[in-house]
PDB file of N, CA and C in Angstrom:
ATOM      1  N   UNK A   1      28.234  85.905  65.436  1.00  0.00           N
ATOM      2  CA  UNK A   1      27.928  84.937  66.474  1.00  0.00           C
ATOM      3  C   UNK A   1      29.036  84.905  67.531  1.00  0.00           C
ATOM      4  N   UNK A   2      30.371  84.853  66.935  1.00  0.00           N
ATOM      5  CA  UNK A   2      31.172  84.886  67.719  1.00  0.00           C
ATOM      6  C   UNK A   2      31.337  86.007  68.881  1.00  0.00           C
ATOM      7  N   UNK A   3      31.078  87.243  68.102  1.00  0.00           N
ATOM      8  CA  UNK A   3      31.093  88.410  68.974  1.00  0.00           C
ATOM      9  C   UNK A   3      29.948  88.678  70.143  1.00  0.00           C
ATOM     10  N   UNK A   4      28.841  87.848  69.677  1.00  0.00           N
ATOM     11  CA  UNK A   4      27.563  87.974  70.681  1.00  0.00           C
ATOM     12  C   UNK A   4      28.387  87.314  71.697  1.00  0.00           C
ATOM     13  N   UNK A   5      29.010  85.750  71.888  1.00  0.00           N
ATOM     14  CA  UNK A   5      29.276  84.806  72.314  1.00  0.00           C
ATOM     15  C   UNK A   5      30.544  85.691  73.799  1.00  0.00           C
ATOM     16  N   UNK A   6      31.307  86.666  73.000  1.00  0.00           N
ATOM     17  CA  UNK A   6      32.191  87.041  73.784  1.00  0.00           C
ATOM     18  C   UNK A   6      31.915  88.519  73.749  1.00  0.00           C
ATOM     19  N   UNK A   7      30.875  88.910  74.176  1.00  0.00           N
ATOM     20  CA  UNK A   7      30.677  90.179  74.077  1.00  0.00           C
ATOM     21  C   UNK A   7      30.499  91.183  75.792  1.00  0.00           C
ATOM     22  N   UNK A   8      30.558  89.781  76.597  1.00  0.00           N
ATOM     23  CA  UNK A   8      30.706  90.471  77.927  1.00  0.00           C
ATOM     24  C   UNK A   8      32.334  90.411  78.053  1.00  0.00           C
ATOM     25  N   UNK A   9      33.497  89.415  77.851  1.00  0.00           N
ATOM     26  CA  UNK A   9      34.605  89.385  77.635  1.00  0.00           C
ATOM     27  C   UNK A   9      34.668  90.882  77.307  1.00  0.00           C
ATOM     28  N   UNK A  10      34.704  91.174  76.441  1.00  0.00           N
ATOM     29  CA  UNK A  10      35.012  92.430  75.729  1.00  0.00           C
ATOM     30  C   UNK A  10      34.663  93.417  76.633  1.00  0.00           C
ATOM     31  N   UNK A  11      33.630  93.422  76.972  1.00  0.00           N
ATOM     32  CA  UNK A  11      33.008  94.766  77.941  1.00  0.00           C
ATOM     33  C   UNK A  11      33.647  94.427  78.769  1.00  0.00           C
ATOM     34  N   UNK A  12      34.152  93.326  79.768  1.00  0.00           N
ATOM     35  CA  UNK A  12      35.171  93.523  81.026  1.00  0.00           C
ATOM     36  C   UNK A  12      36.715  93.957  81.058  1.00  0.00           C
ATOM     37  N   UNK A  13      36.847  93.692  79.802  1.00  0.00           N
ATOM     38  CA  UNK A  13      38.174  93.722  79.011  1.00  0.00           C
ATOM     39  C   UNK A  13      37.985  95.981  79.105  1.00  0.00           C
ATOM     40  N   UNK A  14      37.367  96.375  77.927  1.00  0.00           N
ATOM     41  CA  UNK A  14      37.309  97.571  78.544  1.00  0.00           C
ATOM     42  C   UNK A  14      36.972  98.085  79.797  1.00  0.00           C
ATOM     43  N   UNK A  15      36.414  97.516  81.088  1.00  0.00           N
ATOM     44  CA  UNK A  15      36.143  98.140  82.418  1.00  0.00           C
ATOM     45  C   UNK A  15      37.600  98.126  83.027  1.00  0.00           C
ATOM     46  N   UNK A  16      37.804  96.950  82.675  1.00  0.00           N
ATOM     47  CA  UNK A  16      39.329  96.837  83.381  1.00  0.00           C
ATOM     48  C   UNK A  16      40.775  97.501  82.901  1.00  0.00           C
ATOM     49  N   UNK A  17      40.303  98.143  81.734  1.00  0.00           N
ATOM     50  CA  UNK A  17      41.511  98.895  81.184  1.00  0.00           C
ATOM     51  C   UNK A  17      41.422 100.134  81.534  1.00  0.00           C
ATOM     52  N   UNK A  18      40.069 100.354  81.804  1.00  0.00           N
ATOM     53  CA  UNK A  18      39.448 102.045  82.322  1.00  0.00           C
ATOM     54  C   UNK A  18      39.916 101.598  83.616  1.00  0.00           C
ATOM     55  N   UNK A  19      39.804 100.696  84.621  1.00  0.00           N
ATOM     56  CA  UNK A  19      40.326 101.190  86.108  1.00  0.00           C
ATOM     57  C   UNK A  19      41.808 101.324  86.567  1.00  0.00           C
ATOM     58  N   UNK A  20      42.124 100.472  85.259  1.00  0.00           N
ATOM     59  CA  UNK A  20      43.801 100.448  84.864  1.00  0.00           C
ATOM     60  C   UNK A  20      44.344 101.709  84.883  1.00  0.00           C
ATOM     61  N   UNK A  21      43.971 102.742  84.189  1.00  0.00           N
ATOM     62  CA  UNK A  21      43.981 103.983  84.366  1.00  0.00           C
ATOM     63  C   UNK A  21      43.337 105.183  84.789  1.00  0.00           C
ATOM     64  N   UNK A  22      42.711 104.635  85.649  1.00  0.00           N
ATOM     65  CA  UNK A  22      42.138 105.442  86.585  1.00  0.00           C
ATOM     66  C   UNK A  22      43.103 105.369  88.397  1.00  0.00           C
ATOM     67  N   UNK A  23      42.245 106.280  88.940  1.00  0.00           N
ATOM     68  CA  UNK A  23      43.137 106.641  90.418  1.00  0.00           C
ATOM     69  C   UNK A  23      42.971 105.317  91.167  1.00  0.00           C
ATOM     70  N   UNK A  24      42.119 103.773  90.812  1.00  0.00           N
ATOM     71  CA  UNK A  24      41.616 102.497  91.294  1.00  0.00           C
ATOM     72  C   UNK A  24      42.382 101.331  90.824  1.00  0.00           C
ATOM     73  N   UNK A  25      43.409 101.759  90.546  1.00  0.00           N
ATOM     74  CA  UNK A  25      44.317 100.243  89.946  1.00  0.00           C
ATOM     75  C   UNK A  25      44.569 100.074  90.905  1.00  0.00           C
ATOM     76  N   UNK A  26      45.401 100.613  92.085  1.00  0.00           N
ATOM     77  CA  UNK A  26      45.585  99.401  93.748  1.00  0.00           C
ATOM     78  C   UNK A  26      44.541  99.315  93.802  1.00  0.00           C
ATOM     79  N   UNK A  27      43.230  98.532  92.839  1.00  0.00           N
ATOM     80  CA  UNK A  27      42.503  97.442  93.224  1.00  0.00           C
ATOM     81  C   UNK A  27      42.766  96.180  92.768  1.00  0.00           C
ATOM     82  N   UNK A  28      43.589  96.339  91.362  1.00  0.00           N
ATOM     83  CA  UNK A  28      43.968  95.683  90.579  1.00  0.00           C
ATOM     84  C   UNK A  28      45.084  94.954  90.634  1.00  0.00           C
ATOM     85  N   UNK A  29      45.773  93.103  90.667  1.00  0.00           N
ATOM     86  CA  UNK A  29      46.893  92.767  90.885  1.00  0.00           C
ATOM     87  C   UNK A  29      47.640  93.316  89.042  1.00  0.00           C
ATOM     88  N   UNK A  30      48.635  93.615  89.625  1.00  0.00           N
ATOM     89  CA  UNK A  30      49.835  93.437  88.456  1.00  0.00           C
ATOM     90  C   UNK A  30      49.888  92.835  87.228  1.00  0.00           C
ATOM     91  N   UNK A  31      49.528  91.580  87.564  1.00  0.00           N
ATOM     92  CA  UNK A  31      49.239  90.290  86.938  1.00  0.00           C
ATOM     93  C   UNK A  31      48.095  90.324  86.391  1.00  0.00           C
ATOM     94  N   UNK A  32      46.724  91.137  86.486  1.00  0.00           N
ATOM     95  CA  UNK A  32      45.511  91.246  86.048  1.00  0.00           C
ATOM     96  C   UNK A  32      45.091  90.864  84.737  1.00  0.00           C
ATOM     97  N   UNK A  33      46.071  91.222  83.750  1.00  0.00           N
ATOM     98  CA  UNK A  33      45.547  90.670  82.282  1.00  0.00           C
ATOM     99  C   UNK A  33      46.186  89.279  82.288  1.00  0.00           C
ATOM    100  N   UNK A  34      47.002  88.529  82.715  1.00  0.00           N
ATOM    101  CA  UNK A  34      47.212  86.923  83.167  1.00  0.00           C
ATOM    102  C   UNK A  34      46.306  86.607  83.531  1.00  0.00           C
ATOM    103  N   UNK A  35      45.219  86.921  84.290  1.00  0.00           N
ATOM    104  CA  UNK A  35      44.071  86.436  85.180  1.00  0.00           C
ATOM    105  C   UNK A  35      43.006  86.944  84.174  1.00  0.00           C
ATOM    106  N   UNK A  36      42.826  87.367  83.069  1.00  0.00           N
ATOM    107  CA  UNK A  36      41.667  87.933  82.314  1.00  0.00           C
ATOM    108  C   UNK A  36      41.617  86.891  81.544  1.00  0.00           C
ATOM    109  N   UNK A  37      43.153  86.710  80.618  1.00  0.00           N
ATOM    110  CA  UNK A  37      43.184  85.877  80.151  1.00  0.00           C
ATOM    111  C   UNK A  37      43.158  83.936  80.078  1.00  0.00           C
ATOM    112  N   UNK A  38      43.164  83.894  81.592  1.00  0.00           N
ATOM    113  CA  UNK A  38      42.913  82.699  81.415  1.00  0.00           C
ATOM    114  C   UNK A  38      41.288  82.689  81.460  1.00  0.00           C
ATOM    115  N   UNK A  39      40.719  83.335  81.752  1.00  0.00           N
ATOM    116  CA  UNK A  39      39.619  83.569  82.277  1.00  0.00           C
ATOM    117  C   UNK A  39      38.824  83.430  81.191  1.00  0.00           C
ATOM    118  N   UNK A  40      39.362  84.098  80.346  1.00  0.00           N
ATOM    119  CA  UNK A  40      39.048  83.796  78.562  1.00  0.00           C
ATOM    120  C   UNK A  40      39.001  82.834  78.053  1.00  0.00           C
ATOM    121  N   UNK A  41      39.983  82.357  78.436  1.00  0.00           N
ATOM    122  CA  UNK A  41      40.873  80.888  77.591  1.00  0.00           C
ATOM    123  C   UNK A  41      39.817  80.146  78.737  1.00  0.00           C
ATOM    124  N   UNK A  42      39.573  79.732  79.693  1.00  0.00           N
ATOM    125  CA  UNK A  42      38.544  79.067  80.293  1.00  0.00           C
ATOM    126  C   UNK A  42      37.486  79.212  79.821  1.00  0.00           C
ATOM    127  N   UNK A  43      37.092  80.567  79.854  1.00  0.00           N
ATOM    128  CA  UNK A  43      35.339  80.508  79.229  1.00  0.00           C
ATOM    129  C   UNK A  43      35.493  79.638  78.024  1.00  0.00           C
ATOM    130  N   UNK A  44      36.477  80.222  76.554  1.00  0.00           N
ATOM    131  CA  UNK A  44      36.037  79.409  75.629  1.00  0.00           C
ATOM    132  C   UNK A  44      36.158  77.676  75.423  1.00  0.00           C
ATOM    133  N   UNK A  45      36.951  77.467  76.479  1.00  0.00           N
ATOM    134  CA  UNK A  45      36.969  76.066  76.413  1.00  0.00           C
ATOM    135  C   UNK A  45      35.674  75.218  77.181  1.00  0.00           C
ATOM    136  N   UNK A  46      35.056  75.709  78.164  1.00  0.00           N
ATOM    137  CA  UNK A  46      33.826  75.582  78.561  1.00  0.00           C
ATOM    138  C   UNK A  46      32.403  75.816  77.844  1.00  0.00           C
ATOM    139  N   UNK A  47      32.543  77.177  76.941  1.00  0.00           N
ATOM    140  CA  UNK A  47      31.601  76.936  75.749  1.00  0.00           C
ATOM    141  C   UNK A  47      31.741  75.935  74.798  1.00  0.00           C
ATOM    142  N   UNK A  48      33.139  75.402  74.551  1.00  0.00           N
ATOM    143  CA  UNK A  48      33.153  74.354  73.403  1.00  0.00           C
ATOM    144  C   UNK A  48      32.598  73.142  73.848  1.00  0.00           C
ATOM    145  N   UNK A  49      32.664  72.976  75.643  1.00  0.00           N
ATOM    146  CA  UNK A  49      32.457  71.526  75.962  1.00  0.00           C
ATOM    147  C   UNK A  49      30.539  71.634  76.064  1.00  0.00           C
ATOM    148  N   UNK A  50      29.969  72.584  76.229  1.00  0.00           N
ATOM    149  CA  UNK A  50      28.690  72.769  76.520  1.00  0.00           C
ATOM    150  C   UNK A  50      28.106  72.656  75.114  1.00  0.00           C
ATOM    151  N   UNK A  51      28.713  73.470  74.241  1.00  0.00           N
ATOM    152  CA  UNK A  51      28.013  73.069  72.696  1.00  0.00           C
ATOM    153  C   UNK A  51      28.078  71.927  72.382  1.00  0.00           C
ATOM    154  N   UNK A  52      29.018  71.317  72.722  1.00  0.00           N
ATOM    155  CA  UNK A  52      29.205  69.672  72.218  1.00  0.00           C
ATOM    156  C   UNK A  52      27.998  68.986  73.066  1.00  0.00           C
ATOM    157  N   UNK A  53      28.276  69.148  73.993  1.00  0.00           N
ATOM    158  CA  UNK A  53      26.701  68.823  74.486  1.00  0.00           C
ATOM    159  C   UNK A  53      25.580  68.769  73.991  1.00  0.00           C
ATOM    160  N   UNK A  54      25.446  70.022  73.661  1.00  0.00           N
ATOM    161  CA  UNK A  54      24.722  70.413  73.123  1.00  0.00           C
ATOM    162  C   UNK A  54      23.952  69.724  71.406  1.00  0.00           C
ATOM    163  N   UNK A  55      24.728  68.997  70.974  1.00  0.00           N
ATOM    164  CA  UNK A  55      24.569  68.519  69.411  1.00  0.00           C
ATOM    165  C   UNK A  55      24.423  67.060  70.063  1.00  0.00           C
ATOM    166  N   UNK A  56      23.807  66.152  69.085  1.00  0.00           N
ATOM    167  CA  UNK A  56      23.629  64.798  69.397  1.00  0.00           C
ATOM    168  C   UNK A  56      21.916  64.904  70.235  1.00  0.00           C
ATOM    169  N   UNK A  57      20.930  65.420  69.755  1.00  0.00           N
ATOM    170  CA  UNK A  57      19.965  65.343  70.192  1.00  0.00           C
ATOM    171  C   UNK A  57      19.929  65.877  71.845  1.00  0.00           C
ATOM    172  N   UNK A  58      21.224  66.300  72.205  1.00  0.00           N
ATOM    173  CA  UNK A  58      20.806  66.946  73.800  1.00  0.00           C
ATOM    174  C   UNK A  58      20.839  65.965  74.572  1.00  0.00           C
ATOM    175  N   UNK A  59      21.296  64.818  74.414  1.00  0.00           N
ATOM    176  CA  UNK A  59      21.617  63.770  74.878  1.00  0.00           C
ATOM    177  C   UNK A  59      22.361  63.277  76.209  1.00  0.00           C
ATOM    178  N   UNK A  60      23.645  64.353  75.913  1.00  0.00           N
ATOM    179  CA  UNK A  60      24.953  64.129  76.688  1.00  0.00           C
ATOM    180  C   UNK A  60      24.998  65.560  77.500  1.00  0.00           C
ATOM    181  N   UNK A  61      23.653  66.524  77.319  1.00  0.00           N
ATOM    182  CA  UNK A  61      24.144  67.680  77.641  1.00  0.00           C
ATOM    183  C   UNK A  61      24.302  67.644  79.547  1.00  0.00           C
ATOM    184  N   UNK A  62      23.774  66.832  80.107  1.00  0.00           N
ATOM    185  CA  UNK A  62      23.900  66.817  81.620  1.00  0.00           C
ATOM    186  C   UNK A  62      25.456  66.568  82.174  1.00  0.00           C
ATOM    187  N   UNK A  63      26.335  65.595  81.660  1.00  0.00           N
ATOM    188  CA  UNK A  63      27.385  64.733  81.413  1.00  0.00           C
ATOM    189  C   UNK A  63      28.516  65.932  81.071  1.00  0.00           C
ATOM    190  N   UNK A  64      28.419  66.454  80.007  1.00  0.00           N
ATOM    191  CA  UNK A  64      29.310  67.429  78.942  1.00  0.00           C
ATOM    192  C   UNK A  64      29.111  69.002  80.063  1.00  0.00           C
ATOM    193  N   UNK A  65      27.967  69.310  81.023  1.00  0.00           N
ATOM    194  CA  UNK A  65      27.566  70.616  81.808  1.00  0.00           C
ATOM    195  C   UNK A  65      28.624  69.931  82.926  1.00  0.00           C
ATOM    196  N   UNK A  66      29.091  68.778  83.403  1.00  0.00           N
ATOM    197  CA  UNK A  66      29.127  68.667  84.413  1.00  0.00           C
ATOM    198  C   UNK A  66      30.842  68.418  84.532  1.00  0.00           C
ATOM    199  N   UNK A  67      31.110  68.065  83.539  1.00  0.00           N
ATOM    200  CA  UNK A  67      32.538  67.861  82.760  1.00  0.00           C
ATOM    201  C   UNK A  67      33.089  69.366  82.698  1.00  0.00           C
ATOM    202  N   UNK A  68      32.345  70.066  82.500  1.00  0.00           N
ATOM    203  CA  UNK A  68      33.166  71.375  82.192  1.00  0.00           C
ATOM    204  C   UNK A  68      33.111  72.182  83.506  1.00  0.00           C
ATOM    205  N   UNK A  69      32.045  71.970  84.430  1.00  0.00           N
ATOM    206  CA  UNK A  69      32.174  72.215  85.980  1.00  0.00           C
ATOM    207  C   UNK A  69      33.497  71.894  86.569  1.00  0.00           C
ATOM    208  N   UNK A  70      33.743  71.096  86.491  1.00  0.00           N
ATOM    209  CA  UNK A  70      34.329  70.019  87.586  1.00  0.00           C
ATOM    210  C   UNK A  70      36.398  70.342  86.851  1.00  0.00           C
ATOM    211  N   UNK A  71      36.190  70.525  85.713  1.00  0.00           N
ATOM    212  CA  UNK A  71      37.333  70.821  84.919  1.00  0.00           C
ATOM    213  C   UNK A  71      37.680  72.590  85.060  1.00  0.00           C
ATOM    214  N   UNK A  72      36.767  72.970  85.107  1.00  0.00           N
ATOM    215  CA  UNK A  72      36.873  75.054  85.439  1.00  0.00           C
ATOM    216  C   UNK A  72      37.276  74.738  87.117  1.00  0.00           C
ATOM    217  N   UNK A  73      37.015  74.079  87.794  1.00  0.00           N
ATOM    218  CA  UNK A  73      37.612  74.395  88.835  1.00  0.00           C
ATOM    219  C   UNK A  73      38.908  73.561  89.485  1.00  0.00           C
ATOM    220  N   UNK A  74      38.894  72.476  89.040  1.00  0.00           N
ATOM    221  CA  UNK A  74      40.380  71.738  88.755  1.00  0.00           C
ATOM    222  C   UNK A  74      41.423  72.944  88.234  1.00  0.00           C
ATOM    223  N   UNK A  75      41.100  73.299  87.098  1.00  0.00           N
ATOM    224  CA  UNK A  75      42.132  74.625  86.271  1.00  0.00           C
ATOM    225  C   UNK A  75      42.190  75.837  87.130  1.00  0.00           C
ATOM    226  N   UNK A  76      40.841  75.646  87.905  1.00  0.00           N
ATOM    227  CA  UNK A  76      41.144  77.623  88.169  1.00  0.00           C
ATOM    228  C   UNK A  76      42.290  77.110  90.032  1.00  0.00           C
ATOM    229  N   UNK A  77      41.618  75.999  90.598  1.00  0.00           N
ATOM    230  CA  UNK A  77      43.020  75.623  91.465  1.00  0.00           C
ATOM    231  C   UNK A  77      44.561  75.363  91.139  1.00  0.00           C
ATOM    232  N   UNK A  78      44.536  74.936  90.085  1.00  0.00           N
ATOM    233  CA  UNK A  78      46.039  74.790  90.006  1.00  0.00           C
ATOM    234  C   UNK A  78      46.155  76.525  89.353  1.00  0.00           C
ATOM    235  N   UNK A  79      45.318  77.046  88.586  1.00  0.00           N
ATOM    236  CA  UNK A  79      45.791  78.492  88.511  1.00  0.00           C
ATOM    237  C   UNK A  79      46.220  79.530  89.461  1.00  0.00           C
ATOM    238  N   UNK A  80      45.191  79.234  90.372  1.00  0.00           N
ATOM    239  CA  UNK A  80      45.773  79.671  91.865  1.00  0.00           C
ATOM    240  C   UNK A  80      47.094  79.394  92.424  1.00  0.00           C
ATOM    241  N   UNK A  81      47.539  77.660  92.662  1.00  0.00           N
ATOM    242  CA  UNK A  81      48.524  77.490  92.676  1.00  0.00           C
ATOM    243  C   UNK A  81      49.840  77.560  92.621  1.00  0.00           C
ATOM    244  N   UNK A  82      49.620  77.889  91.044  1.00  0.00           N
ATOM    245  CA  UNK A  82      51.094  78.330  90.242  1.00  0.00           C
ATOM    246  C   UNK A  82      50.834  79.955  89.786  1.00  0.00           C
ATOM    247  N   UNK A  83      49.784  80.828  90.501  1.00  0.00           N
ATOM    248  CA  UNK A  83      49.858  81.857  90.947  1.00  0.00           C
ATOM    249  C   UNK A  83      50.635  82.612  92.169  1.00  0.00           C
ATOM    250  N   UNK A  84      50.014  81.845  92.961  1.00  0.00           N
ATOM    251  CA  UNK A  84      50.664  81.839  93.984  1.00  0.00           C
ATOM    252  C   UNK A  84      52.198  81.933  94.396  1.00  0.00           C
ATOM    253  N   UNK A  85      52.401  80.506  93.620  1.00  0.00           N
ATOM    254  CA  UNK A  85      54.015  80.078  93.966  1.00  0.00           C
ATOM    255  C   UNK A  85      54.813  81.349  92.989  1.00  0.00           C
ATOM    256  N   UNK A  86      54.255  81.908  91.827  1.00  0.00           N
ATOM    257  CA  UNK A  86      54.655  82.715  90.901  1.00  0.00           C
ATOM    258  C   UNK A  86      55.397  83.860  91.411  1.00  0.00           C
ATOM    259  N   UNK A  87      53.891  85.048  91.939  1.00  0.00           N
ATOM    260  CA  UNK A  87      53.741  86.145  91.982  1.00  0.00           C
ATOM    261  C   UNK A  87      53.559  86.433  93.478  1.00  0.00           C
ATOM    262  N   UNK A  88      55.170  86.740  94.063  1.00  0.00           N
ATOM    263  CA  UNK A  88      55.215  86.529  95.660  1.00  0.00           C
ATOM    264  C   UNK A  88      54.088  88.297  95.790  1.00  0.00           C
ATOM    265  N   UNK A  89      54.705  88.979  95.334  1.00  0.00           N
ATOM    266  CA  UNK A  89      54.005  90.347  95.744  1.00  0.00           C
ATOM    267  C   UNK A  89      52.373  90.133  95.882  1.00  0.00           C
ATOM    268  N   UNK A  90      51.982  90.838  96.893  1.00  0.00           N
ATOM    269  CA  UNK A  90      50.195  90.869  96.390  1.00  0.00           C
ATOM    270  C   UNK A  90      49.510  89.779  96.766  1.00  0.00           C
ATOM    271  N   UNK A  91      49.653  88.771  97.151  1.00  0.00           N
ATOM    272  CA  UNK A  91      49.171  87.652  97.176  1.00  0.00           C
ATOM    273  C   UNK A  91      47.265  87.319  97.358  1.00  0.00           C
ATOM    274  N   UNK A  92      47.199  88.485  98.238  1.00  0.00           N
ATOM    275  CA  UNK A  92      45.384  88.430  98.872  1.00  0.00           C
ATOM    276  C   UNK A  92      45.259  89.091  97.429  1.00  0.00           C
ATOM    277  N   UNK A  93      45.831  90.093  97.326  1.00  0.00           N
ATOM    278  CA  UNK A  93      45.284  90.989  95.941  1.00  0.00           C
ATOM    279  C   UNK A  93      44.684  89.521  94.706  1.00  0.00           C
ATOM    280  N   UNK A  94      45.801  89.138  94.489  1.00  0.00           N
ATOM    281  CA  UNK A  94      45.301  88.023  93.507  1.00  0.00           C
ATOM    282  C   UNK A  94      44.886  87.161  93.329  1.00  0.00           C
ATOM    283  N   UNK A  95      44.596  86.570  94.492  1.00  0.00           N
ATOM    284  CA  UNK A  95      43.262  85.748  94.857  1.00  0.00           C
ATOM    285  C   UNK A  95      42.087  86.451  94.596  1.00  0.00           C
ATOM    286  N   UNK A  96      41.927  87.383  95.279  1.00  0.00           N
ATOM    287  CA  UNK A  96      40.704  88.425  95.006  1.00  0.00           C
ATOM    288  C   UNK A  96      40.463  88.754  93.916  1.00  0.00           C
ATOM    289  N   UNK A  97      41.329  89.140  93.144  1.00  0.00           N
ATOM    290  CA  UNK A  97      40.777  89.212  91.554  1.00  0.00           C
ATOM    291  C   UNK A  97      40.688  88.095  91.012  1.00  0.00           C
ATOM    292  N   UNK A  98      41.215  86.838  91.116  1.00  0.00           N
ATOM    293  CA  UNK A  98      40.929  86.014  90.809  1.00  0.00           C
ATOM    294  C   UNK A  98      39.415  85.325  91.053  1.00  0.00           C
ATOM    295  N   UNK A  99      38.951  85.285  92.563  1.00  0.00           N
ATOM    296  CA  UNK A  99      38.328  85.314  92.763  1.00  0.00           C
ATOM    297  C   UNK A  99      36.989  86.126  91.953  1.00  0.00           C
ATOM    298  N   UNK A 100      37.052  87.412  91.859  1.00  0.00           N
ATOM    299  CA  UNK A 100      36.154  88.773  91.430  1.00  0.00           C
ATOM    300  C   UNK A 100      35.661  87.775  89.819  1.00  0.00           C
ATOM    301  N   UNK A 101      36.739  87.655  89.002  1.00  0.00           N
ATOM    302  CA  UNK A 101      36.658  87.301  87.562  1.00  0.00           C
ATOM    303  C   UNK A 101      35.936  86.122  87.662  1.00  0.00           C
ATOM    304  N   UNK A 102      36.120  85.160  88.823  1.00  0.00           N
ATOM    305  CA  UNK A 102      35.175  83.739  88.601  1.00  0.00           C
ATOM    306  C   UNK A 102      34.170  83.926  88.443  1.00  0.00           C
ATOM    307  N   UNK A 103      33.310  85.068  89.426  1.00  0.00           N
ATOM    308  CA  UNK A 103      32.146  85.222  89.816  1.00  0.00           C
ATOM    309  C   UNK A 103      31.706  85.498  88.855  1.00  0.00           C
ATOM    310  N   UNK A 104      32.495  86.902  88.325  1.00  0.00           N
ATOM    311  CA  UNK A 104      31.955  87.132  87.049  1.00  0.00           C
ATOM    312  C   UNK A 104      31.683  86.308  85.823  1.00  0.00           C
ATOM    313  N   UNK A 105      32.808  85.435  85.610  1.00  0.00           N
ATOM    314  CA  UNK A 105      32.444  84.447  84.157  1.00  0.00           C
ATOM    315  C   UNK A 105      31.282  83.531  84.953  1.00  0.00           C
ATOM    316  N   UNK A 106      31.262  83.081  86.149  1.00  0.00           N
ATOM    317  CA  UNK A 106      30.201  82.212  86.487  1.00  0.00           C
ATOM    318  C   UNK A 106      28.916  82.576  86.820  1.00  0.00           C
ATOM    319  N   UNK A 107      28.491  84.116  86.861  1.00  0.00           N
ATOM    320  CA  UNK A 107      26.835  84.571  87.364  1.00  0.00           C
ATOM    321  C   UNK A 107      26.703  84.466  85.555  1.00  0.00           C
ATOM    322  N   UNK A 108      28.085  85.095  84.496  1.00  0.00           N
ATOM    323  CA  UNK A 108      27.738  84.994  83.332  1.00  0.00           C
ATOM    324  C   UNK A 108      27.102  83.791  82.375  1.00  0.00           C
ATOM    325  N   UNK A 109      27.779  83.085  82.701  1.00  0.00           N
ATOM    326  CA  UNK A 109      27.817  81.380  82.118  1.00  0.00           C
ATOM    327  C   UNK A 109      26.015  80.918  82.453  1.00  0.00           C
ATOM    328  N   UNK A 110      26.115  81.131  84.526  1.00  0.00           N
ATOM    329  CA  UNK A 110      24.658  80.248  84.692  1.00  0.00           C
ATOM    330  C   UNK A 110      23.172  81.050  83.686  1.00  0.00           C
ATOM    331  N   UNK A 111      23.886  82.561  83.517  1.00  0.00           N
ATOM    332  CA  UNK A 111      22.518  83.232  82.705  1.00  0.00           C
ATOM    333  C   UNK A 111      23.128  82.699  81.543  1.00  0.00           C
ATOM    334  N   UNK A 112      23.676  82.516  81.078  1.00  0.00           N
ATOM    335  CA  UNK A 112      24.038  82.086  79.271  1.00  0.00           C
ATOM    336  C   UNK A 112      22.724  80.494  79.144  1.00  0.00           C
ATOM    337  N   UNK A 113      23.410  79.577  80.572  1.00  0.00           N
ATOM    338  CA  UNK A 113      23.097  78.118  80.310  1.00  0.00           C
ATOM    339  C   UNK A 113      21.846  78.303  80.886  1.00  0.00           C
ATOM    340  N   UNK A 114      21.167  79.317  81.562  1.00  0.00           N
ATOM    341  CA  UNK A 114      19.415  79.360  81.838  1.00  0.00           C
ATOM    342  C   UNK A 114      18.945  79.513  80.550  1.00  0.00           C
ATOM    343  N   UNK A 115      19.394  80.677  79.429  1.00  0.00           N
ATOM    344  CA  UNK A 115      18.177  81.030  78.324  1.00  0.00           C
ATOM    345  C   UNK A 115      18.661  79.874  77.473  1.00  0.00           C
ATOM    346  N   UNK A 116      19.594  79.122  77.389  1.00  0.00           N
ATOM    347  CA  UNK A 116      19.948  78.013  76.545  1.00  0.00           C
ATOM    348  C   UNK A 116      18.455  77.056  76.989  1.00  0.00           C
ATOM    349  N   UNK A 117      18.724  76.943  78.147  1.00  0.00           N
ATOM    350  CA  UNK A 117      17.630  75.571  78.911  1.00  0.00           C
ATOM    351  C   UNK A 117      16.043  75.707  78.701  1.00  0.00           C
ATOM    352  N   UNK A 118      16.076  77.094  78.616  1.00  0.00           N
ATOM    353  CA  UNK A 118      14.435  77.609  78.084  1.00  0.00           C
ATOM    354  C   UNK A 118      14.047  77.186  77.185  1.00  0.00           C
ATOM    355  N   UNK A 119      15.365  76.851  76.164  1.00  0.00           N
ATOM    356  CA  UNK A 119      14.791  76.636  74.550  1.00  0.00           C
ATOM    357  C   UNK A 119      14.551  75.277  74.481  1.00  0.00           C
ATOM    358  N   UNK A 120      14.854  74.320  75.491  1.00  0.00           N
ATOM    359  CA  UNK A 120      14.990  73.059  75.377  1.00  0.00           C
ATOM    360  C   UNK A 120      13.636  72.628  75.217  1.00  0.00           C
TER     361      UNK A 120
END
């Protein structure tokens, strides 16, 4: 279950180690597995708040979807932030991947929380 759960993690995790070594890493900031990993550490804390939702008859799930919205992007600004102030080199670079990875955990997430909503 777990592995279904993080099984695009994993597949980005290998794309990004293949461009790592490929002739396409100046696409890549420096910092790139810092930015994977929170990215991680975000997703799973956003699945924990959506399952919780999720239990209690489906009750709280509007409340608990909207909590974990509003908290992924509180975190991913101050990640920016103290990115920023961090890692003087690169700066557009790491926004942009930063950027790139949101999209990605977030086109991921809204298809995760559509086939969830089907079952409802």
């Amino acid at each position: 279950m777990v592995l279904k759960k993080y099984a695009l993690s994993f597949i980005l995790f290998i794309v990004l180690f293949l461009v790592k070594l490929s002739p396409w890493q100046h696409f890549l900031h420096s910092k790139i597995w810092v930015i994977f990993a929170f990215f991680v550490a975000l997703d799973f804390l956003v699945k924990m708040l959506v399952e919780q939702g999720m239990t209690n008859k489906r009750e709280n799930f509007v409340q608990f979807y909207l909590a974990s919205v509003v908290l992924r992007f509180i975190l991913l600004l101050v990640f920016i932030g103290f990115g920023l102030f961090m890692y003087k080199e690169n700066q557009n670079l790491f926004v942009l991947n930063v950027f790139v990875l949101y999209l990605f955990f977030t086109i991921f997430e809204i298809s995760t929380l559509l086939s969830k909503l089907r079952r409802f």
